[in-house]
Protein backbone atom coordinates (compact mmCIF):
# COMPACT_ATOMS: atom_id res chain seq x y z
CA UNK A 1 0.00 0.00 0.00
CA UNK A 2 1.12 3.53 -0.69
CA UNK A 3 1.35 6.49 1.30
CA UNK A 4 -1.61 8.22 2.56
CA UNK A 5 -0.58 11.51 1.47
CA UNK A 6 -2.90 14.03 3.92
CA UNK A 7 -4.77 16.78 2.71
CA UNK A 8 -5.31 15.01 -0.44
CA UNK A 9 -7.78 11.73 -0.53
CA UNK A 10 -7.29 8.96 -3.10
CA UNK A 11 -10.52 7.91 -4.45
CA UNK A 12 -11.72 5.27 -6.98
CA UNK A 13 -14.87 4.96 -8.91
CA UNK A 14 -17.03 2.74 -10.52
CA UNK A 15 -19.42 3.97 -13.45
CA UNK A 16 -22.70 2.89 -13.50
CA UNK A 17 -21.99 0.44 -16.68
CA UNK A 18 -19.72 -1.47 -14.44
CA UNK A 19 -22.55 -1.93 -12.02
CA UNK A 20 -22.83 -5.46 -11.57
CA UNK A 21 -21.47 -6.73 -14.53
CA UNK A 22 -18.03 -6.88 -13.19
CA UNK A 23 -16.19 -8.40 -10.01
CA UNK A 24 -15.21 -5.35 -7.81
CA UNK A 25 -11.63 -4.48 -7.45
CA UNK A 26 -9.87 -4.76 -4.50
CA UNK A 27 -11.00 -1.51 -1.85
CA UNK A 28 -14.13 -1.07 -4.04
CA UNK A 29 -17.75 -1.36 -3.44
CA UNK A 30 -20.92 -2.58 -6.22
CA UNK A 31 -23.90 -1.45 -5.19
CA UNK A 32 -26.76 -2.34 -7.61
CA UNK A 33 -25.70 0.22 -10.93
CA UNK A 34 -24.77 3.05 -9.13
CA UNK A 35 -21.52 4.91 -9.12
CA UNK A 36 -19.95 4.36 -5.89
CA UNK A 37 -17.20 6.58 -4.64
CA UNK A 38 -14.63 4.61 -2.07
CA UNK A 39 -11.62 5.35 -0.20
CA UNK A 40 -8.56 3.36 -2.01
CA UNK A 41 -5.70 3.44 0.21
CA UNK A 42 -5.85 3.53 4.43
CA UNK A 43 -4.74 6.75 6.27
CA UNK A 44 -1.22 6.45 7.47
CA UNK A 45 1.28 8.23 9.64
CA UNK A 46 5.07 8.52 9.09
CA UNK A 47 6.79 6.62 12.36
CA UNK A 48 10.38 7.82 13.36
CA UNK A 49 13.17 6.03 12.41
CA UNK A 50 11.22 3.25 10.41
CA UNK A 51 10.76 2.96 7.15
CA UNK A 52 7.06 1.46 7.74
CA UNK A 53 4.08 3.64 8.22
CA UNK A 54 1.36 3.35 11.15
CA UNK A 55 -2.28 2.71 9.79
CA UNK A 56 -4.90 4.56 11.90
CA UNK A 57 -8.01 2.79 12.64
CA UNK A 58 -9.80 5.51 15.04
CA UNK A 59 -9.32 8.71 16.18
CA UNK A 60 -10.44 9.21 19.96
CA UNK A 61 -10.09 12.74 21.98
CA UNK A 62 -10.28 13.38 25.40
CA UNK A 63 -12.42 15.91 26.28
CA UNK A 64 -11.66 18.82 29.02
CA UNK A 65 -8.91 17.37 30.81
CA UNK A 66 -6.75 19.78 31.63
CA UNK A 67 -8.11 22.32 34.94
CA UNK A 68 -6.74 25.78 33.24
CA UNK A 69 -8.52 24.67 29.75
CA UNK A 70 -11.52 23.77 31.96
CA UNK A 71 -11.69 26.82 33.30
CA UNK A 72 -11.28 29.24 30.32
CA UNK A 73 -14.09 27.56 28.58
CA UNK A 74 -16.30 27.60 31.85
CA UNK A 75 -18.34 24.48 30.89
CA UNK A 76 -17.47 21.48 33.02
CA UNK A 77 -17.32 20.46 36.33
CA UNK A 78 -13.59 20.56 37.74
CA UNK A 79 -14.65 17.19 39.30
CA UNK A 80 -16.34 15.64 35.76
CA UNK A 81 -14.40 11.81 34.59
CA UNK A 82 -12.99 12.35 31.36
CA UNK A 83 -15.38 11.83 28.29
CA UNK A 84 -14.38 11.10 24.78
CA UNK A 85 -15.74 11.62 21.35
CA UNK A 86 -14.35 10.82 17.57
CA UNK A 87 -13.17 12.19 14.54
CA UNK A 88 -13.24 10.60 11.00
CA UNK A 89 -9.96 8.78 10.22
CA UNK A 90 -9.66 10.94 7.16
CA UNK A 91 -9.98 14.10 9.20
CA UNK A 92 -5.73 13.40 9.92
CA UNK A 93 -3.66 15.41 8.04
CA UNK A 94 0.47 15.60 8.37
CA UNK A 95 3.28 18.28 8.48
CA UNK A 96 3.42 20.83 6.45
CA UNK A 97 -0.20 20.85 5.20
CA UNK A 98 -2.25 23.57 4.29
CA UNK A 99 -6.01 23.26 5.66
CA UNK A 100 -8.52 24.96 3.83
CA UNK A 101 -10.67 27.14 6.00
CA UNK A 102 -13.72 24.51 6.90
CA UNK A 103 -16.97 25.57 6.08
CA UNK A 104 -19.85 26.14 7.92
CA UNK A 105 -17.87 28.11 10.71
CA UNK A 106 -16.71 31.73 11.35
CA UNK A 107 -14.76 30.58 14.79
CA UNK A 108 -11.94 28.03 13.85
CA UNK A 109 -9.98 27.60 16.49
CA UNK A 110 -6.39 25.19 17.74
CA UNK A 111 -5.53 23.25 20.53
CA UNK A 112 -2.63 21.26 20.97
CA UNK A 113 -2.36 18.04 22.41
CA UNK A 114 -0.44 14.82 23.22
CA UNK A 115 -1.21 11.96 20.90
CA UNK A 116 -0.85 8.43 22.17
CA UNK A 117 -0.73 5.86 19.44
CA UNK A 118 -1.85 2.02 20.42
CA UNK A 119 -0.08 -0.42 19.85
CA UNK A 120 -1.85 -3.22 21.90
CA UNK A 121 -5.42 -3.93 22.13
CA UNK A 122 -7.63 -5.17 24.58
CA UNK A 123 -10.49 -4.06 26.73
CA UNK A 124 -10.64 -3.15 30.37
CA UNK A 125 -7.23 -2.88 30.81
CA UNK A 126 -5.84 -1.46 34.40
CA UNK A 127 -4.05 1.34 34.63
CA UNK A 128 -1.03 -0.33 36.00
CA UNK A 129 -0.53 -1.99 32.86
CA UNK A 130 -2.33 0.56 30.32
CA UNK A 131 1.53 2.00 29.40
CA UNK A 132 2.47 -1.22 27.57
CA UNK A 133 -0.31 -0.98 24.80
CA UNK A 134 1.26 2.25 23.97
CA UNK A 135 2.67 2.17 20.57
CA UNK A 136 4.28 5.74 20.33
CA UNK A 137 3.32 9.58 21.04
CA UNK A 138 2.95 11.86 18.24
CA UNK A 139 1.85 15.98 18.23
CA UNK A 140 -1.72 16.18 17.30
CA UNK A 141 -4.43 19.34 16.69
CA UNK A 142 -8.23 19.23 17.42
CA UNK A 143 -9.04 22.24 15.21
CA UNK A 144 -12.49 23.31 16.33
CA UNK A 145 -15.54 24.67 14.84
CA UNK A 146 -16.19 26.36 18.28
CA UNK A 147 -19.07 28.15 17.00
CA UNK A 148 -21.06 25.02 15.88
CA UNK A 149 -19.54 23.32 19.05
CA UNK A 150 -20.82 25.96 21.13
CA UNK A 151 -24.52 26.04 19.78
CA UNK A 152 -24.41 22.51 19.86
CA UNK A 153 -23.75 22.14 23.60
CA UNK A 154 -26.38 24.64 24.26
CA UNK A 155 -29.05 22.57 22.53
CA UNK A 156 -27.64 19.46 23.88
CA UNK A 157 -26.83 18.11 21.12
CA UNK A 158 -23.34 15.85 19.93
CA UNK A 159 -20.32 17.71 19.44
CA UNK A 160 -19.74 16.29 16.12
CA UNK A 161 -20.58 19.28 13.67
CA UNK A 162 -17.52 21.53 15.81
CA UNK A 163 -15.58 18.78 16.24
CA UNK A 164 -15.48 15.97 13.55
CA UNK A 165 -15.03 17.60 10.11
CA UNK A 166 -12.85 17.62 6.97
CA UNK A 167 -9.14 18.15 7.89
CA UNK A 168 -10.11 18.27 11.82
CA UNK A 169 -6.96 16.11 13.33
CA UNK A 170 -3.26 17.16 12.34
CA UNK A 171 -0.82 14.74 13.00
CA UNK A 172 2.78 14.36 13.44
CA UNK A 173 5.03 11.05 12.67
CA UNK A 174 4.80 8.77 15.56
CA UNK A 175 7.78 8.40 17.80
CA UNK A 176 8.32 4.88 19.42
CA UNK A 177 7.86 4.73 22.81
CA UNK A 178 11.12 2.94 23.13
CA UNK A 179 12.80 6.16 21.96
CA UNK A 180 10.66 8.36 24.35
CA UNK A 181 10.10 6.52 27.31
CA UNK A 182 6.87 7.50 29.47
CA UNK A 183 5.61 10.85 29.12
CA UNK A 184 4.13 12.16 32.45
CA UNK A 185 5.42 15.53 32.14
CA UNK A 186 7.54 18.02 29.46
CA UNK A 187 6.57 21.38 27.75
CA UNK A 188 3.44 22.09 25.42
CA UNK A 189 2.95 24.42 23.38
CA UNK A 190 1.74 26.51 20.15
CA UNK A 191 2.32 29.44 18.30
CA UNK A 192 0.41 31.17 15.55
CA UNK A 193 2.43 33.35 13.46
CA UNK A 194 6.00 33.01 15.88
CA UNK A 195 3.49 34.13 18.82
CA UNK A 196 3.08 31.67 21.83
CA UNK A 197 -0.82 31.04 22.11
CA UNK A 198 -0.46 27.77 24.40
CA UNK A 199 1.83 27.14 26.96
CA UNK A 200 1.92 24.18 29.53
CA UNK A 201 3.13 20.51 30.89
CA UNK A 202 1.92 17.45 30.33
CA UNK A 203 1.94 17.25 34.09
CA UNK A 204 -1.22 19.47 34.33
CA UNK A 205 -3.53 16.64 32.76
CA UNK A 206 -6.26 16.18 35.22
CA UNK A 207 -6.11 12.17 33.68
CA UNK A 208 -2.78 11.01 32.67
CA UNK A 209 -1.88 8.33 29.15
CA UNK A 210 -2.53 4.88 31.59
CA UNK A 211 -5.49 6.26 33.08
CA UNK A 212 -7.10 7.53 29.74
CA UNK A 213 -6.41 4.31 27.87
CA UNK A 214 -8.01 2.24 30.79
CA UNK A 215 -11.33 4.55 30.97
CA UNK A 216 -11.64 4.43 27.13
CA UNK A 217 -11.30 0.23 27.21
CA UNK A 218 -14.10 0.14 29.63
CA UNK A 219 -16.48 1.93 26.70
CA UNK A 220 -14.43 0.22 23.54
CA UNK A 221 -12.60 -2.46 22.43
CA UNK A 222 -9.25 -0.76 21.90
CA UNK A 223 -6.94 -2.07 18.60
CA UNK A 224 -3.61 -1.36 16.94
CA UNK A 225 -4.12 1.60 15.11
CA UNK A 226 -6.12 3.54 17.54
CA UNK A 227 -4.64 6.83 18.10
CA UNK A 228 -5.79 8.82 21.18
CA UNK A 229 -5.43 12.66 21.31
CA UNK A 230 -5.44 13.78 25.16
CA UNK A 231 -6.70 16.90 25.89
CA UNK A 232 -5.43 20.62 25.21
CA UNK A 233 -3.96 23.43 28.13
CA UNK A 234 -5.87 26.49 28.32
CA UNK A 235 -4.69 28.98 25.79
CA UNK A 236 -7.35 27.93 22.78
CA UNK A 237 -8.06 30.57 20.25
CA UNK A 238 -8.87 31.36 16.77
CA UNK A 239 -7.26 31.11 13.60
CA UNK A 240 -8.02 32.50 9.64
CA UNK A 241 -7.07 31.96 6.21
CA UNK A 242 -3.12 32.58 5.61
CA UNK A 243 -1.97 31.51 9.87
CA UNK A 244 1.15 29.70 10.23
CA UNK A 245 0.73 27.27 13.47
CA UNK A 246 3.64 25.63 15.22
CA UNK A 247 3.35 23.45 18.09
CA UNK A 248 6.07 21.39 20.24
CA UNK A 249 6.16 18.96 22.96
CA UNK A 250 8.88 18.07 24.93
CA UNK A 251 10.50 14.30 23.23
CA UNK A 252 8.98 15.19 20.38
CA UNK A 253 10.06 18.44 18.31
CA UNK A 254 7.88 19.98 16.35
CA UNK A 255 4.50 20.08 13.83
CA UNK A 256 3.54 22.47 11.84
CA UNK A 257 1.10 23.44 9.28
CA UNK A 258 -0.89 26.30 7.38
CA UNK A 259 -4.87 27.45 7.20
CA UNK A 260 -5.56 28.44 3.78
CA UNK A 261 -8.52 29.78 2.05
CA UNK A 262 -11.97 28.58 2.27
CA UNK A 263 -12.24 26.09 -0.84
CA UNK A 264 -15.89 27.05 -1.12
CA UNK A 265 -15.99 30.86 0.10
């Protein structure tokens, strides 16, 4: 399999006088005579040192779970468990990439966070032994729709619309956890145009890497492939068409990419 090359999709397609007249191709889908449009290749992420690539299989975020973030956004209890929600697979997209301003949204906005990349499955798995089914740490961004997110949590309805869009979950290349070692604590942080927007520690998280993992294999079945992205220090804020973002964590150097222009203005 080839690269998944983010910010680009590779797509294949079947014409309606294919229909069911021929055997599908491998990765494709016949459905009656339609014309079916299907994802070719699986999304991928560069890992350090390797020459091999790590395919994603789900992209799960922690939600609120560091106290200064809570606060700024005034809209959890200090006490609350950590909760998770998704993003499409396809929503990853690697260094150097310019996003297109998403639609639907006049409020995009970054947060930076620690990305911890299974390597293990399982389900229910203690805390005590949650660190071995870590595959590597990466740098990740949950760019937000914090308008739609906003009006959604005021209606009580799913985050999904701020959260789980086109381009939605910037990645960086995996780094082995045998070149990193735990990460408890170390510097985060992000920049928009050379200005420092976030600053913190990985020590601040209200729930740390083992203690995520084993909350979110008590609600799924956790696989190889999983990447989990951890939660974001207080510091959020919005971006437009023609920022330059930069973020580090300690271990792990740094990410970057671009937001371009709206594709549909």
């Amino acid at each position: 399999m080839g690269d998944a090359r983010l910010g680009r999709r590779h797509f294949r397609k079947l014409t309606s006088n294919e229909g069911a007249k021929r055997e599908p191709r491998e990765g494709a889908v016949l459905v009656s005579s339609r014309q079916v449009t299907i994802a070719a290749e699986p999304v991928t992420l560069p890992i350090v040192g390797a020459s091999g690539r790590y395919h994603v299989r789900r992209v799960y975020c922690v939600g609120r779970n560091y106290l200064d973030h809570i606060r700024e956004m005034k809209e959890a209890d200090e006490r609350d468990p950590p909760f998770f929600f998704q993003k499409p697979t396809d929503a990853i997209v690697q260094e150097g990439t310019v996003i297109p301003y998403p639609a639907a949204t006049k409020d995009l906005q970054y947060e930076v966070e620690l990305v911890a990349a299974i390597g293990r499955g399982g389900t229910n798995i203690p805390v005590d032994s949650a660190e071995s089914h870590v595959f590597g740490y990466a740098i990740g961004i949950d760019l937000t729709r914090r308008d739609l997110q906003r009006d959604a949590a005021k209606r009580g309805l799913p985050w999904e619309m701020g959260k789980s869009f086109d381009h939605s979950a910037p990645c960086g290349p995996i780094h082995p956890i045998e070149t990193t070692g735990s990460i408890r604590t170390g510097s985060i942080s992000l920049s928009v145009n050379g200005t420092v927007r976030q600053r913190g520690d990985i020590g601040q998280m209200i729930w740390n890497v083992p203690e995520i993992i084993s909350q979110l294999s008590s609600q799924y079945e956790l696989y190889p492939g999983d990447i989990i992205l951890t939660g974001t220090p207080a510091g959020v804020g919005p971006v437009v068409a023609g920022d330059a973002i930069e973020c580090s964590i300690e271990k792990l150097g740094t990410f970057r990419i671009r937001i371009g222009p709206k594709l549909h203005p």
